[in-house]
Structures are given as structure tokens and as C-alpha cells.
Protein backbone atom coordinates (compact mmCIF):
# COMPACT_ATOMS: atom_id res chain seq x y z
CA UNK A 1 115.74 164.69 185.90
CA UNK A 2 113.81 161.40 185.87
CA UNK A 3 111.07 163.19 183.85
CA UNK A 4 113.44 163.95 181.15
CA UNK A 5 115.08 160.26 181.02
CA UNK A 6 111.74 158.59 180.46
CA UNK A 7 111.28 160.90 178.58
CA UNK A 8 114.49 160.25 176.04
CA UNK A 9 113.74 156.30 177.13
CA UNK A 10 110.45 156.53 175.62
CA UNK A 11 111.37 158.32 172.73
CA UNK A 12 114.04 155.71 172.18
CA UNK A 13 111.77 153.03 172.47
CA UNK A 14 109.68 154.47 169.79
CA UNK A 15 112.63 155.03 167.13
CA UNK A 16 113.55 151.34 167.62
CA UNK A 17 109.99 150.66 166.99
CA UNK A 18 109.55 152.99 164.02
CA UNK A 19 113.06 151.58 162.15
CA UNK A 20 111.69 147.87 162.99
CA UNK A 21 108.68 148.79 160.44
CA UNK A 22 110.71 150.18 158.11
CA UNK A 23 113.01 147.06 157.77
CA UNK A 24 110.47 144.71 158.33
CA UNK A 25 108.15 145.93 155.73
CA UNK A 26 111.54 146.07 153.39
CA UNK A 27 110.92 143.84 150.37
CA UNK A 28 106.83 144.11 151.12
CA UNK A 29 103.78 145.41 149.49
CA UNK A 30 100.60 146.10 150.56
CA UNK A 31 98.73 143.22 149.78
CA UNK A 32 96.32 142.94 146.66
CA UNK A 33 92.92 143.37 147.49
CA UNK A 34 91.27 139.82 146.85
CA UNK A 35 94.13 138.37 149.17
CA UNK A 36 93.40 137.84 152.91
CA UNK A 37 96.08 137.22 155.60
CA UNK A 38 98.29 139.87 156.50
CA UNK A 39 98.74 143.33 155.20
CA UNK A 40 101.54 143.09 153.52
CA UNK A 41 103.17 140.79 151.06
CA UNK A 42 106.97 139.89 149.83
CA UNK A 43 107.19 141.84 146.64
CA UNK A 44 107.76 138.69 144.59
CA UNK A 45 104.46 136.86 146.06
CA UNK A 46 102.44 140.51 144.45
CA UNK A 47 104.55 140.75 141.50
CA UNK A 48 102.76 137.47 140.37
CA UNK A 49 99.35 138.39 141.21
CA UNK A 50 100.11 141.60 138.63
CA UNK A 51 101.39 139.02 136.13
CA UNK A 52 98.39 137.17 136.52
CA UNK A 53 95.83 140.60 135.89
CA UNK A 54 98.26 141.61 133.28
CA UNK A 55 97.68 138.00 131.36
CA UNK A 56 93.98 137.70 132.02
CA UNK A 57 93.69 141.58 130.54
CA UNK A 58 95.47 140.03 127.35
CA UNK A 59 92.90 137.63 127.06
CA UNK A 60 95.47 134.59 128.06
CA UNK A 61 92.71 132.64 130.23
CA UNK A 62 90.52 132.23 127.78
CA UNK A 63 93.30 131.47 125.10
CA UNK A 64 95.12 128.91 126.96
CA UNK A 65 92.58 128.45 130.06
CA UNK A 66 94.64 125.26 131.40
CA UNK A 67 98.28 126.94 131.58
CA UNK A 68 96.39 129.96 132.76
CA UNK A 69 94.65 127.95 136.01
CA UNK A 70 97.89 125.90 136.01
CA UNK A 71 100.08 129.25 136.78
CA UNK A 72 97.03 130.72 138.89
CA UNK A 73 96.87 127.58 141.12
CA UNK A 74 100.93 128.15 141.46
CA UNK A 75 100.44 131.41 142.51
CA UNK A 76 97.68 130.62 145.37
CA UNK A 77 100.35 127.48 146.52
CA UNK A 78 103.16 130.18 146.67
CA UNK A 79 100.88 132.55 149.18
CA UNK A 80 99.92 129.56 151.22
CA UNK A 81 103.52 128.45 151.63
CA UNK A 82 103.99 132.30 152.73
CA UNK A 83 101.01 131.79 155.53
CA UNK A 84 102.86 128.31 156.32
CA UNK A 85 106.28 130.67 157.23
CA UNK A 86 108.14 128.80 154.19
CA UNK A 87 109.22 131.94 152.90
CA UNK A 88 112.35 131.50 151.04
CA UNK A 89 109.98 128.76 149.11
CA UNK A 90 107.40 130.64 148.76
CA UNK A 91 109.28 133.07 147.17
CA UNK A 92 110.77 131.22 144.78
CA UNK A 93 107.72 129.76 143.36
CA UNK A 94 106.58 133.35 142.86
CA UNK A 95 109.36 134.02 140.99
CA UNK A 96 109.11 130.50 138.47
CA UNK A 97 105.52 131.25 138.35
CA UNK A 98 106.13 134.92 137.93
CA UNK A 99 108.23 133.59 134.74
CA UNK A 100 105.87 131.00 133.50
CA UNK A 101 103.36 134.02 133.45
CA UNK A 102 105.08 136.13 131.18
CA UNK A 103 105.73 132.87 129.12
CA UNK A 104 102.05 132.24 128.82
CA UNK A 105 100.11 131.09 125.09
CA UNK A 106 103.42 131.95 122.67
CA UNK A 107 102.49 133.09 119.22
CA UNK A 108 102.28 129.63 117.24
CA UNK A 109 104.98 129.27 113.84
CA UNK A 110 103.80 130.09 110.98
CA UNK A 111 103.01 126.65 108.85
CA UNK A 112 105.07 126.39 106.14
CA UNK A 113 103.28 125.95 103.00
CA UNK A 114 105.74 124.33 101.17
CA UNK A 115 106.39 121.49 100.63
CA UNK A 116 102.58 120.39 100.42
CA UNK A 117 103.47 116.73 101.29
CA UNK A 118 104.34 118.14 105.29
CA UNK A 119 101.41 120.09 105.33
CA UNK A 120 99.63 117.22 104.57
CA UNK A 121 101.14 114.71 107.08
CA UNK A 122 101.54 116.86 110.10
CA UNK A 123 98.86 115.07 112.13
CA UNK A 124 99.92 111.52 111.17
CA UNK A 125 102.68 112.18 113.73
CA UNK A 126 101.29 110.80 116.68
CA UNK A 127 102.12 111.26 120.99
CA UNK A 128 103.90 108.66 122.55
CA UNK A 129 102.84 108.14 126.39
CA UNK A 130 104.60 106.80 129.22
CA UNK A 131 104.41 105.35 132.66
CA UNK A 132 104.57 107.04 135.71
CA UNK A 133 108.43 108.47 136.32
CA UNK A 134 109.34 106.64 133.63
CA UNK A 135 111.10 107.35 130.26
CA UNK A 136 111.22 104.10 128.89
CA UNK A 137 109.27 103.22 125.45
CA UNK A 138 106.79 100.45 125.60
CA UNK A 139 106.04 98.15 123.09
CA UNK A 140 102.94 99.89 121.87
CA UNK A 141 105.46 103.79 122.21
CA UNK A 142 107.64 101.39 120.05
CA UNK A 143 104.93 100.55 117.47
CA UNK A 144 103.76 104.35 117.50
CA UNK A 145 107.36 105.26 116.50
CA UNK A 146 107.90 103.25 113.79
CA UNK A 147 104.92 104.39 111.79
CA UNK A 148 106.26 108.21 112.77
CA UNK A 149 109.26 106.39 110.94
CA UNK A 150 107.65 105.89 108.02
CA UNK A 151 105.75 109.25 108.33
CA UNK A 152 109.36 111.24 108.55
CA UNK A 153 110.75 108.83 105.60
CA UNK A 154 107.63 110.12 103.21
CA UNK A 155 108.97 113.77 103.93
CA UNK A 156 112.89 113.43 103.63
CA UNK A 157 112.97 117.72 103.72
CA UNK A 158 111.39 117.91 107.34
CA UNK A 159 112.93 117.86 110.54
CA UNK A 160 110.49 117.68 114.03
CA UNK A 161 111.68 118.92 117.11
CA UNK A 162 110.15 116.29 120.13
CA UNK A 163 109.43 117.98 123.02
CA UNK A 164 108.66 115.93 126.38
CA UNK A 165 105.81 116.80 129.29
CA UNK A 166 105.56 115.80 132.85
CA UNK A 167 102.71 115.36 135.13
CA UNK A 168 102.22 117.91 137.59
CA UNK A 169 102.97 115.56 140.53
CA UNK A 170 106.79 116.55 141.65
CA UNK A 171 108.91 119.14 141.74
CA UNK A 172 109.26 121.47 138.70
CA UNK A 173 112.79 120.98 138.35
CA UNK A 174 112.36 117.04 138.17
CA UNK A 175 109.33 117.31 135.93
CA UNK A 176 111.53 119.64 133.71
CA UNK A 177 114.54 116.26 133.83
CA UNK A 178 111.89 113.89 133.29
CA UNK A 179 110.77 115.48 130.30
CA UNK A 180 113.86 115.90 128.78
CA UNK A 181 114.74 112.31 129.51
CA UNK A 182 111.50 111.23 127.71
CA UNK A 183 112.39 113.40 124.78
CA UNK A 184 115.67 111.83 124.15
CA UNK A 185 114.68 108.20 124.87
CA UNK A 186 112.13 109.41 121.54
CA UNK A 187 114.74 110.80 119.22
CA UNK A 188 117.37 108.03 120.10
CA UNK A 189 115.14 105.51 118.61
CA UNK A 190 114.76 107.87 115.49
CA UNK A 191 118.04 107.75 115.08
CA UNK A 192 118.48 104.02 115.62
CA UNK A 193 115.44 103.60 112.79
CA UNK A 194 117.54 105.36 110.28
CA UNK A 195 116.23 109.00 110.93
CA UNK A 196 119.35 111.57 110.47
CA UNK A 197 120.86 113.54 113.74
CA UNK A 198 120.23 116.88 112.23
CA UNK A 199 116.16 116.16 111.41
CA UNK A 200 115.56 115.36 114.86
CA UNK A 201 116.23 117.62 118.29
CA UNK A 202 114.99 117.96 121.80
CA UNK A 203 112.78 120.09 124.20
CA UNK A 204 111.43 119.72 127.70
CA UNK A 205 108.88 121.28 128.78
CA UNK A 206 108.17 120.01 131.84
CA UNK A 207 105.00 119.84 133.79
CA UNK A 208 104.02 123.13 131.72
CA UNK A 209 101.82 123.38 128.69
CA UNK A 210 99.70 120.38 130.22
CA UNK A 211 97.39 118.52 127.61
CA UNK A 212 95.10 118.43 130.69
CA UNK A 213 94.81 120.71 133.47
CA UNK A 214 95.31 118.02 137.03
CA UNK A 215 93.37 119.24 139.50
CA UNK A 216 94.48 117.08 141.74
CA UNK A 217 98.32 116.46 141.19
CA UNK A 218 99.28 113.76 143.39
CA UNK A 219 96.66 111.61 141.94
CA UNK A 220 99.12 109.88 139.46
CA UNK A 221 96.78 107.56 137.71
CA UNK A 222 93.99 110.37 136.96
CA UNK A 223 93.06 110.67 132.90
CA UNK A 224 94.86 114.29 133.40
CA UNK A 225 98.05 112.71 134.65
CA UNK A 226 98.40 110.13 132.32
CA UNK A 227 97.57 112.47 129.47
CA UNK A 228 100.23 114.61 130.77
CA UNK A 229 102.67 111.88 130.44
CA UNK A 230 103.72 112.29 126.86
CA UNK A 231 106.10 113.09 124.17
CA UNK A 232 104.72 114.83 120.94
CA UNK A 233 106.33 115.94 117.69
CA UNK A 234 106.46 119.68 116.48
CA UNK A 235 107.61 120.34 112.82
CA UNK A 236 109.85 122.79 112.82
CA UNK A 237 110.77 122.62 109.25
């Protein structure tokens, strides 16, 4: 009789131990094979490494190499955040990078070829910088503007759309305030120069689509940083 209940205790043991793999590997996959660490992954944390073979097989790191490292470099954070046990982070940064994947080097508008006089001025419109975590305009943003003024007032039929950047230093959600902040501190003073409402809107991008790539992102006075702290005009008509 004690043969058989070790028996059923042992057997027992070993279900509990079987379902415990099942549920702990729930969510997992088997790591990809140039990651080291464990053997499996959260699906989310994988899921981005495809994203990233999928966009290098389209040729997207070589046509946008920065955004391409920039997403990479968010994918190798996410895994180490994994290895650090901040999993619910970890995962989440998968997921945004994931997204920012997919959203890598869009297909560029078409130029318009008429009227000739846009064509003509679209790189008088020049990028206004700012401080560090700031969105005010500076005297020389100021001076920038006005000749933009003049640039817009040449070309009464166009209307820009001025989309705001971040530096990578910060959360993405921040980065994606700040720039939006920095985009409307530009098109209020449009407006306050004469320019119409409906020639002039907003987008934030963020600390995506860097100018530079940083490869250091808490060094806020690097060239990369600063030239990531910008506003630039996109003609949209």
C-alpha cells in the first residue's frame, strides 16, 4: 500500500510539474537564435525581432539606416529590461517598437508640380531649433520664422504642415508632448504674422524620425541631440 501512494504522490508531483511548464511558457517563444539568456521569450519581445528581419529584408536599414538602428537599439533595451525582471516594461516597449517597425521609411508625397513658384521655394523653408525641454522660440527661431513668413506670403496657394521632433533623452510619451508643444508654439506665431489658420497645421513626431541617430541619449548637449531638437516645415499642398 505505501508502494502504490508514492507511487500516485510521485505521479502527482510530476503533473503539477508538467502544467507549471505549460502555463509558464504561456505567452513565450523559443527565443531567436542570435539572442542569449533564457530559452524562451514573451511573444511580444520576438514579435519585434521578426519586425526587425522583416524590415531589414525590405531593404529599410539601408533606406532609413538611423530610424532603423533607432528601432533596433529599442528592441535590444526592451530584452534587457526582460533580463532586468521589468517585464510588464519590457513588454510594452516591444510592442511601441513593434509599431514603430511596421511604421518604418513611409513612401514620400508625390511633389506637386504645380504651381512652379512652391516647387521652387520648398527649401527656403528653413528648421527652427530649440533648447533642451523647451518649446519656446528664441530670438534667432523668431528671425528664422519671419523670413518662412515671407516665404509662405510669396506662395499664397500653399499650406505646410509643421511637424515637431524630440531628442531621444526621455520617455517616448513626453518626447511625443514635447514635440507637439514645439509644433504649435511654430504655427501660433504664423498665425500671429498674418499666416491663415487653414494653411498651417500640426504633427509630432516625437523622438522618431531623428535628423541624427544619438548614440548616447542622455547626453543632451551632443550635435545629435541638439539636431534632434527641431521643428521643420512639410508642404502638404
Amino acid at each position: 500500500m505505501k508502494t502504490v501512494s508514492v507511487k500516485k504522490a510521485l505521479m502527482v508531483l510530476v503533473t503539477l510539474f508538467l502544467a507549471s511548464l505549460i502555463i509558464g511558457c504561456a505567452g513565450m517563444e523559443r527565443r531567436p537564435a542570435h539572442r542569449g539568456g533564457y530559452s524562451h521569450y514573451p511573444t511580444e519581445l520576438v514579435a519585434a525581432d521578426r519586425a526587425l528581419d522583416e524590415a531589414r529584408l525590405a531593404g529599410k536599414d539601408k533606406q532609413c539606416p538611423s530610424e532603423f538602428d533607432a528601432q533596433k537599439g529599442m528592441v535590444d533595451k526592451a530584452y534587457a529590461l526582460y533580463m532586468a525582471c521589468h517585464t510588464e516594461e519590457a513588454i510594452a516597449m516591444a510592442r511601441e517598437a513593434t509599431a514603430r517597425i511596421n511604421a518604418l521609411c513611409p513612401a514620400s508625397p508625390r511633389a506637386a508640380v504645380a504651381p512652379a513658384p512652391v516647387v521652387g521655394k520648398v527649401i527656403a523653408y528653413e528648421d527652427i531649433h530649440f533648447k533642451f525641454n523647451q518649446s519656446t522660440l528664441s530670438p534667432e527661431a523668431q528671425t528664422i520664422l519671419k523670413r518662412n513668413v515671407q516665404v509662405l506670403n510669396a506662395n499664397p496657394n500653399t499650406k505646410v504642415r509643421i511637424a515637431g521632433y524630440a531628442s531621444a533623452s526621455g520617455t517616448a510619451e513626453y518626447n511625443q508632448r514635447l514635440s507637439e508643444r514645439r509644433a504649435n508654439a511654430v504655427r501660433d506665431f504664423l498665425i500671429n504674422e498674418g499666416i491663415a489658420r487653414d494653411r498651417v497645421s500640426i504633427i509630432g513626431y516625437g523622438d522618431t524620425r531623428p535628423a541624427m541617430h544619438e548614440d548616447k541619449p542622455k547626453d543632451i548637449r551632443s550635435d545629435e541631440a541638439k539636431a534632434n531638437m527641431r521643428v521643420r516645415f512639410e508642404i502638404i499642398e
